[in-house]
PDB file of N, CA and C in Angstrom:
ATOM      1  N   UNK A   1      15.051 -25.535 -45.147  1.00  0.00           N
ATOM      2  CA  UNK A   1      14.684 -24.709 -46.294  1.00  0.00           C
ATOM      3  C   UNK A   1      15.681 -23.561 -46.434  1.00  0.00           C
ATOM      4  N   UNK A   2      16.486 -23.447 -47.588  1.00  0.00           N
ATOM      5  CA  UNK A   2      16.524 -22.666 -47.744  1.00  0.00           C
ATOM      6  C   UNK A   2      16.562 -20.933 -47.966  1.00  0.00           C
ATOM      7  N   UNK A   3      17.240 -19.840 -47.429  1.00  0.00           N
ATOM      8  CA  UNK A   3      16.728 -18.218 -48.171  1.00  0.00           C
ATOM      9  C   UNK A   3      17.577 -17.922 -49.040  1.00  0.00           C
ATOM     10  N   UNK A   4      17.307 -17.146 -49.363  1.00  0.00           N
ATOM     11  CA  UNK A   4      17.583 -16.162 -50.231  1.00  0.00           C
ATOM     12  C   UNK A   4      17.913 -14.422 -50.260  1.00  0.00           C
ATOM     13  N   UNK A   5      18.851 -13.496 -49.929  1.00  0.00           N
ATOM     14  CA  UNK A   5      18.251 -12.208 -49.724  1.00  0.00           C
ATOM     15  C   UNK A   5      19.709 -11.744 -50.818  1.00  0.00           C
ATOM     16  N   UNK A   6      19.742 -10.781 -51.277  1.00  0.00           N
ATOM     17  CA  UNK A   6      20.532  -9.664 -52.163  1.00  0.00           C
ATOM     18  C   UNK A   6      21.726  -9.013 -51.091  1.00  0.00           C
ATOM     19  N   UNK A   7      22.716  -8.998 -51.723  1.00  0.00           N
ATOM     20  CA  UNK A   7      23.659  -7.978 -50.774  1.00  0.00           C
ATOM     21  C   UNK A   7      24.442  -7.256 -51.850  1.00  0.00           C
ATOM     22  N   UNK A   8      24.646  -5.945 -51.480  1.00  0.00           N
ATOM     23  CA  UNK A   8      25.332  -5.227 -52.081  1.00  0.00           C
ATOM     24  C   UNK A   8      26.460  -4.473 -51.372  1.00  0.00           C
ATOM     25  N   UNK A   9      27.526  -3.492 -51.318  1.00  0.00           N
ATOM     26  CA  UNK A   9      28.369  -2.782 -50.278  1.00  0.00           C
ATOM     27  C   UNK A   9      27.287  -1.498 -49.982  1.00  0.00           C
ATOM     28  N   UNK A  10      25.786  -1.046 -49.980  1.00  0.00           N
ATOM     29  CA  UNK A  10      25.603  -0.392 -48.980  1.00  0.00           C
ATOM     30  C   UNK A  10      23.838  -1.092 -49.092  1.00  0.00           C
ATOM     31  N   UNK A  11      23.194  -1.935 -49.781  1.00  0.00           N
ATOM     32  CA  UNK A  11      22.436  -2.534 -49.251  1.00  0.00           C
ATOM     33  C   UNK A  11      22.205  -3.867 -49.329  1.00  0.00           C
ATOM     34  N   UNK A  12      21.364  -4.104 -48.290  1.00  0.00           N
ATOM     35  CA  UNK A  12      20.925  -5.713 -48.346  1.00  0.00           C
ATOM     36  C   UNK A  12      19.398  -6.131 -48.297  1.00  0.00           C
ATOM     37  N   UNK A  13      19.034  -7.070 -48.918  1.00  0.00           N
ATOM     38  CA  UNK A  13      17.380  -6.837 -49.074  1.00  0.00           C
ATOM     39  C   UNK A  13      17.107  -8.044 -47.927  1.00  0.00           C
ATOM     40  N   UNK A  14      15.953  -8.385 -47.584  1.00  0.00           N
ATOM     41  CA  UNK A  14      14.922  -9.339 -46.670  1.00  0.00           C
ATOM     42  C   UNK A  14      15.300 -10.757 -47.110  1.00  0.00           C
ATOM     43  N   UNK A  15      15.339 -11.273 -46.048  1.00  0.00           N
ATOM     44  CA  UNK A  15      15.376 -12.928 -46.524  1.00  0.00           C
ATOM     45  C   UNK A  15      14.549 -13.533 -47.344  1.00  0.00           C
ATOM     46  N   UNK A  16      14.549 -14.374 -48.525  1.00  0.00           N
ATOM     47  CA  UNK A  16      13.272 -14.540 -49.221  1.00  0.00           C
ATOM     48  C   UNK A  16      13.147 -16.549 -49.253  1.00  0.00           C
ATOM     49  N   UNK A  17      12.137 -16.721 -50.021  1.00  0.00           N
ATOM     50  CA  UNK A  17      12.014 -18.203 -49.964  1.00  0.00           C
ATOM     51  C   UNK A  17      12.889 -18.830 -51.178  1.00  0.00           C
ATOM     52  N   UNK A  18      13.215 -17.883 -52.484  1.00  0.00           N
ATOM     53  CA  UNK A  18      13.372 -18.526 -53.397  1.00  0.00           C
ATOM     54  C   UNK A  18      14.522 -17.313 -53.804  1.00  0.00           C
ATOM     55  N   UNK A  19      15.739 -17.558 -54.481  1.00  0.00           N
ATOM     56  CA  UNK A  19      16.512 -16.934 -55.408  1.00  0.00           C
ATOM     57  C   UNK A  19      15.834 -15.566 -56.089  1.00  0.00           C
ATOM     58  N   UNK A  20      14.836 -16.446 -57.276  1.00  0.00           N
ATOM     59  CA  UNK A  20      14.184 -15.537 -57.542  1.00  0.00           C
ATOM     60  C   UNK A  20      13.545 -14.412 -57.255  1.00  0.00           C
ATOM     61  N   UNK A  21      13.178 -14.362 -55.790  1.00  0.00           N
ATOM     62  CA  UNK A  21      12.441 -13.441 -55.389  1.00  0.00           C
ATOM     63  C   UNK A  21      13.622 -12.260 -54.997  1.00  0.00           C
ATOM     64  N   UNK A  22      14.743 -13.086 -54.238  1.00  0.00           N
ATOM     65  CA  UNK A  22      15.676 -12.363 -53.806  1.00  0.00           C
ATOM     66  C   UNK A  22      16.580 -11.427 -55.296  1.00  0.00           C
ATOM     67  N   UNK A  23      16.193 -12.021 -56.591  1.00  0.00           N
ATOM     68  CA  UNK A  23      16.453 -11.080 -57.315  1.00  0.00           C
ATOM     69  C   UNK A  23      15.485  -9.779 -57.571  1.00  0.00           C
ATOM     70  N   UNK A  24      14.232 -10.206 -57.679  1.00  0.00           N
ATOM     71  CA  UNK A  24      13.532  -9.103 -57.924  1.00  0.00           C
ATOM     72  C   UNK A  24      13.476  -8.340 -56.829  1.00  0.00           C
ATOM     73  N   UNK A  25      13.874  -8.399 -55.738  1.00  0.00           N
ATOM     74  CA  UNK A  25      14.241  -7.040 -54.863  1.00  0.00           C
ATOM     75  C   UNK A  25      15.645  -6.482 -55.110  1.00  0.00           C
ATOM     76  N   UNK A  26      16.011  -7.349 -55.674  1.00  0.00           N
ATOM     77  CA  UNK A  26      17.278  -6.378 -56.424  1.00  0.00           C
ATOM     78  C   UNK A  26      17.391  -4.971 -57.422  1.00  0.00           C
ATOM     79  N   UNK A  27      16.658  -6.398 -58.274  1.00  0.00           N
ATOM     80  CA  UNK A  27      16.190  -5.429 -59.245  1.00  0.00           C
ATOM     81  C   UNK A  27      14.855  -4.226 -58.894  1.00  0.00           C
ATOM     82  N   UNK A  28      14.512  -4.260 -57.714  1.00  0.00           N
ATOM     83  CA  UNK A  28      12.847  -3.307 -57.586  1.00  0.00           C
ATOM     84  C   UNK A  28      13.814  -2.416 -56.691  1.00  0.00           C
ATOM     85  N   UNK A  29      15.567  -2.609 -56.266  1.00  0.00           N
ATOM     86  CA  UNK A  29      15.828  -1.446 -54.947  1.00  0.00           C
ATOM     87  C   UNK A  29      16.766  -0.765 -56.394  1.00  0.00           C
ATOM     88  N   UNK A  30      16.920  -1.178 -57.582  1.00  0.00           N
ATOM     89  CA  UNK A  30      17.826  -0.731 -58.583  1.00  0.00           C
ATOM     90  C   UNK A  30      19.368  -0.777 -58.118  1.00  0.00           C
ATOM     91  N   UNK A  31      19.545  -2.140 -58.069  1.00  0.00           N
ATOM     92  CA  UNK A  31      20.663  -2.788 -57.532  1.00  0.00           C
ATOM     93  C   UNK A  31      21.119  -3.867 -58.961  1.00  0.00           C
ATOM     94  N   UNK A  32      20.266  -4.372 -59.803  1.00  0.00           N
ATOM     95  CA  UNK A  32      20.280  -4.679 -60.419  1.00  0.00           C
ATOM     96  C   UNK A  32      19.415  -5.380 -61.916  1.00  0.00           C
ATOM     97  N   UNK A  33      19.826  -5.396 -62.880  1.00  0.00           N
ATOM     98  CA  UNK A  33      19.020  -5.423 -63.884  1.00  0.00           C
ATOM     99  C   UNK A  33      18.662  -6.855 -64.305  1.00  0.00           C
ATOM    100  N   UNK A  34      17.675  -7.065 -64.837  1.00  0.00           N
ATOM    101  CA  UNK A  34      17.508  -8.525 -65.730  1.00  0.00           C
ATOM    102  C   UNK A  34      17.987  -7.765 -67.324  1.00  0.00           C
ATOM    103  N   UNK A  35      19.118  -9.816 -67.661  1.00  0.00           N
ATOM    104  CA  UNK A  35      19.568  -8.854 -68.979  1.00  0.00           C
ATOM    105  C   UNK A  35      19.618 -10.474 -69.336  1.00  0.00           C
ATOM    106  N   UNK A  36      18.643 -10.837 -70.387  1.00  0.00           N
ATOM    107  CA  UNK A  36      18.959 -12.184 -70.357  1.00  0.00           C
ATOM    108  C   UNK A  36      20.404 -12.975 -71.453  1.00  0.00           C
ATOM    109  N   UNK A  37      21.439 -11.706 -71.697  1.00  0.00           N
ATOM    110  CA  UNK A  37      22.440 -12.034 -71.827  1.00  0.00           C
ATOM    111  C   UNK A  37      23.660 -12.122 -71.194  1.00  0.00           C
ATOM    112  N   UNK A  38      23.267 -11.479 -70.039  1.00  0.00           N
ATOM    113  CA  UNK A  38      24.242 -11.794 -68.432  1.00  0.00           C
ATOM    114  C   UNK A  38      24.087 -13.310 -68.198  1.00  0.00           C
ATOM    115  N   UNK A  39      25.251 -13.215 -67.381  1.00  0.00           N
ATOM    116  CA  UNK A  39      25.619 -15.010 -66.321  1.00  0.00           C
ATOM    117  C   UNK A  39      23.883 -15.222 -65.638  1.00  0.00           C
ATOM    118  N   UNK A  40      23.516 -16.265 -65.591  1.00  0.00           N
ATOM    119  CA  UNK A  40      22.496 -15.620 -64.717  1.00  0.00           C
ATOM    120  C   UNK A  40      21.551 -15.263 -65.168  1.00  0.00           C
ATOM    121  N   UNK A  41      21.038 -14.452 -66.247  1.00  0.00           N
ATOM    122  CA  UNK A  41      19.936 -13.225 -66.761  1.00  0.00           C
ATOM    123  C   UNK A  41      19.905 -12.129 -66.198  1.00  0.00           C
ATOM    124  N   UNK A  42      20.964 -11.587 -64.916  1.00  0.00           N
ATOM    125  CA  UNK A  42      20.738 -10.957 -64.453  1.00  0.00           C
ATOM    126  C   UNK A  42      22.034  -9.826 -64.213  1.00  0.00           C
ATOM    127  N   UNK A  43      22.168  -8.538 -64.686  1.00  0.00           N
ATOM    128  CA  UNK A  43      23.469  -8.164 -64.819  1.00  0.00           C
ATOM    129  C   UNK A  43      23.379  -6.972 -63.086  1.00  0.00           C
ATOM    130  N   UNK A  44      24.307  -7.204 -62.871  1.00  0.00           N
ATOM    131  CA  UNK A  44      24.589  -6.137 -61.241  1.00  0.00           C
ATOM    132  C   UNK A  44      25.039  -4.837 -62.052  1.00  0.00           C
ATOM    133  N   UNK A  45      24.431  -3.840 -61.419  1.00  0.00           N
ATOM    134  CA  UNK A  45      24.591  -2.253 -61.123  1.00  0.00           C
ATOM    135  C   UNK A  45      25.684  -1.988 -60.445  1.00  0.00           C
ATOM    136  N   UNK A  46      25.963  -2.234 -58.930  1.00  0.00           N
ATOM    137  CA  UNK A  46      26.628  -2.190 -58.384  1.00  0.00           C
ATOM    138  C   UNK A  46      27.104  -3.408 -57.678  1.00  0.00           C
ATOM    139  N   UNK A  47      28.342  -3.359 -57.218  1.00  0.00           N
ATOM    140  CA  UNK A  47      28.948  -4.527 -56.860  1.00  0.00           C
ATOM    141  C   UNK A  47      27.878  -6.005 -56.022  1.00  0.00           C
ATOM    142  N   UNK A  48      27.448  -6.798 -56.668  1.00  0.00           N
ATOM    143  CA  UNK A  48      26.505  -7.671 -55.463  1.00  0.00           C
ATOM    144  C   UNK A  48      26.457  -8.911 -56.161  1.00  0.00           C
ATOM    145  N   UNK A  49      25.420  -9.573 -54.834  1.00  0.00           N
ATOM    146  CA  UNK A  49      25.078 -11.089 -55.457  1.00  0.00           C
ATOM    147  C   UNK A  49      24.284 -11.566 -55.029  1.00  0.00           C
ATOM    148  N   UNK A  50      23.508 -12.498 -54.825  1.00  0.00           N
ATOM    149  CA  UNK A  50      22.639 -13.597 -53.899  1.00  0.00           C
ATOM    150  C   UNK A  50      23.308 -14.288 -53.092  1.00  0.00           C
ATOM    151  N   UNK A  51      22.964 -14.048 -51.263  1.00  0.00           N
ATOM    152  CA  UNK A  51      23.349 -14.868 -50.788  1.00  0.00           C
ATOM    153  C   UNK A  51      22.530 -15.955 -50.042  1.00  0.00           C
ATOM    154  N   UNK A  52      23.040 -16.950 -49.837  1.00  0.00           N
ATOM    155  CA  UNK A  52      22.032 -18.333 -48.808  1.00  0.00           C
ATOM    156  C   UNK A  52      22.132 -18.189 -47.635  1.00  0.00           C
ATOM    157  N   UNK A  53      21.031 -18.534 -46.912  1.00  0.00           N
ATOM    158  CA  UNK A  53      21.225 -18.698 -45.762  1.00  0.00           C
ATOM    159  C   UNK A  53      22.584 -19.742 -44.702  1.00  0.00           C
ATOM    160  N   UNK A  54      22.949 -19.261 -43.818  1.00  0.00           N
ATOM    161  CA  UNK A  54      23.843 -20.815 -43.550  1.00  0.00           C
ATOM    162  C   UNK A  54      25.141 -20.577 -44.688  1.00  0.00           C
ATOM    163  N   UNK A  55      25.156 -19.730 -45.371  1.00  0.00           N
ATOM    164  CA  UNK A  55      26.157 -19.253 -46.643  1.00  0.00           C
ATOM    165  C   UNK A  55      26.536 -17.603 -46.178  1.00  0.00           C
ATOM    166  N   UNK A  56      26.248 -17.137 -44.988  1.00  0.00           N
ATOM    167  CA  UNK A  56      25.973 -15.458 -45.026  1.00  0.00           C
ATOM    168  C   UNK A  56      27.634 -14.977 -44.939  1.00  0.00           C
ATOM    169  N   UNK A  57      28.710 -14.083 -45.487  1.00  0.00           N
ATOM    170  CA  UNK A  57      29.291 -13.739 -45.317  1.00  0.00           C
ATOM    171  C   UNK A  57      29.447 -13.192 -43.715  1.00  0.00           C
ATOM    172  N   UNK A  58      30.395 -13.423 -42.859  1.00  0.00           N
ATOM    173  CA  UNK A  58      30.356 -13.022 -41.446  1.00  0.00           C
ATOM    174  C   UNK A  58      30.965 -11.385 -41.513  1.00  0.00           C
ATOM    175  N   UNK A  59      30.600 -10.860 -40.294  1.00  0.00           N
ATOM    176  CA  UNK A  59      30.932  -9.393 -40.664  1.00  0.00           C
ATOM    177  C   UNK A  59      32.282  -9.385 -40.518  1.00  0.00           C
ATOM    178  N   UNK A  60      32.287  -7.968 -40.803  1.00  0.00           N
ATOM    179  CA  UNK A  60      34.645  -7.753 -40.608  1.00  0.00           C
ATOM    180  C   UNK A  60      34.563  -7.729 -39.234  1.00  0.00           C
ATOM    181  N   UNK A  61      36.146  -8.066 -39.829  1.00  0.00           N
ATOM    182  CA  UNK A  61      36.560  -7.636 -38.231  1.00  0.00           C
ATOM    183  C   UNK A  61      36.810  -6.657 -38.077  1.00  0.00           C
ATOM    184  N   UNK A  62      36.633  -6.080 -36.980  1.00  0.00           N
ATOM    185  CA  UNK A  62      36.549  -4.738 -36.487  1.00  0.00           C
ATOM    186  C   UNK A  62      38.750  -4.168 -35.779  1.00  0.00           C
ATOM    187  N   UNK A  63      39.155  -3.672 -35.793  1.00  0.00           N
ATOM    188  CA  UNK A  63      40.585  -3.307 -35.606  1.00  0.00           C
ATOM    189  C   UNK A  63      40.294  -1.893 -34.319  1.00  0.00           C
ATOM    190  N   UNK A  64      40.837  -1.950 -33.988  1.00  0.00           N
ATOM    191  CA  UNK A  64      40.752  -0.447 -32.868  1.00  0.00           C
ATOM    192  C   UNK A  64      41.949  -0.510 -32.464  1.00  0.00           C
ATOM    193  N   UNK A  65      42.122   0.828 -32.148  1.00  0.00           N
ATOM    194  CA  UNK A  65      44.106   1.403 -32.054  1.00  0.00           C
ATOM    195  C   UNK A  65      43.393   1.836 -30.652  1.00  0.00           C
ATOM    196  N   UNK A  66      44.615   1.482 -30.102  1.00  0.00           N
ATOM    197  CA  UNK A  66      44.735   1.725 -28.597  1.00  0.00           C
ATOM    198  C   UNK A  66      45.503   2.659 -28.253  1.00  0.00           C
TER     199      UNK A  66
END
């Protein structure tokens, strides 16, 4: 099965069961709007998207000066 959760560059919402849901915590943290003339119906505030599980962007890499 499937998740679903929202990511943005300073938040990320809960894993969900369905897309949908993972939008409306988007839209309920004001991350993003329903606009049913956006891609989608759904236009971003700030930089983001839906991501899948098994799909998760891995974190950076980290650099340290010695």
């Amino acid at each position: 099965m499937a998740r679903y959760r929202y990511r943005t560059p300073v938040l990320t919402g809960p894993w969900r069961d369905s897309r949908a849901a993972a939008l409306r915590d988007a839209v309920s943290a004001h991350q993003a709007r329903t606009e049913e003339s956006a891609p989608g119906g759904v236009r971003w505030l700030v930089p983001g998207g839906i991501e899948e599980a098994g799909n998760a962007r891995p974190p950076a890499a980290r650099h340290e000066s010695g």
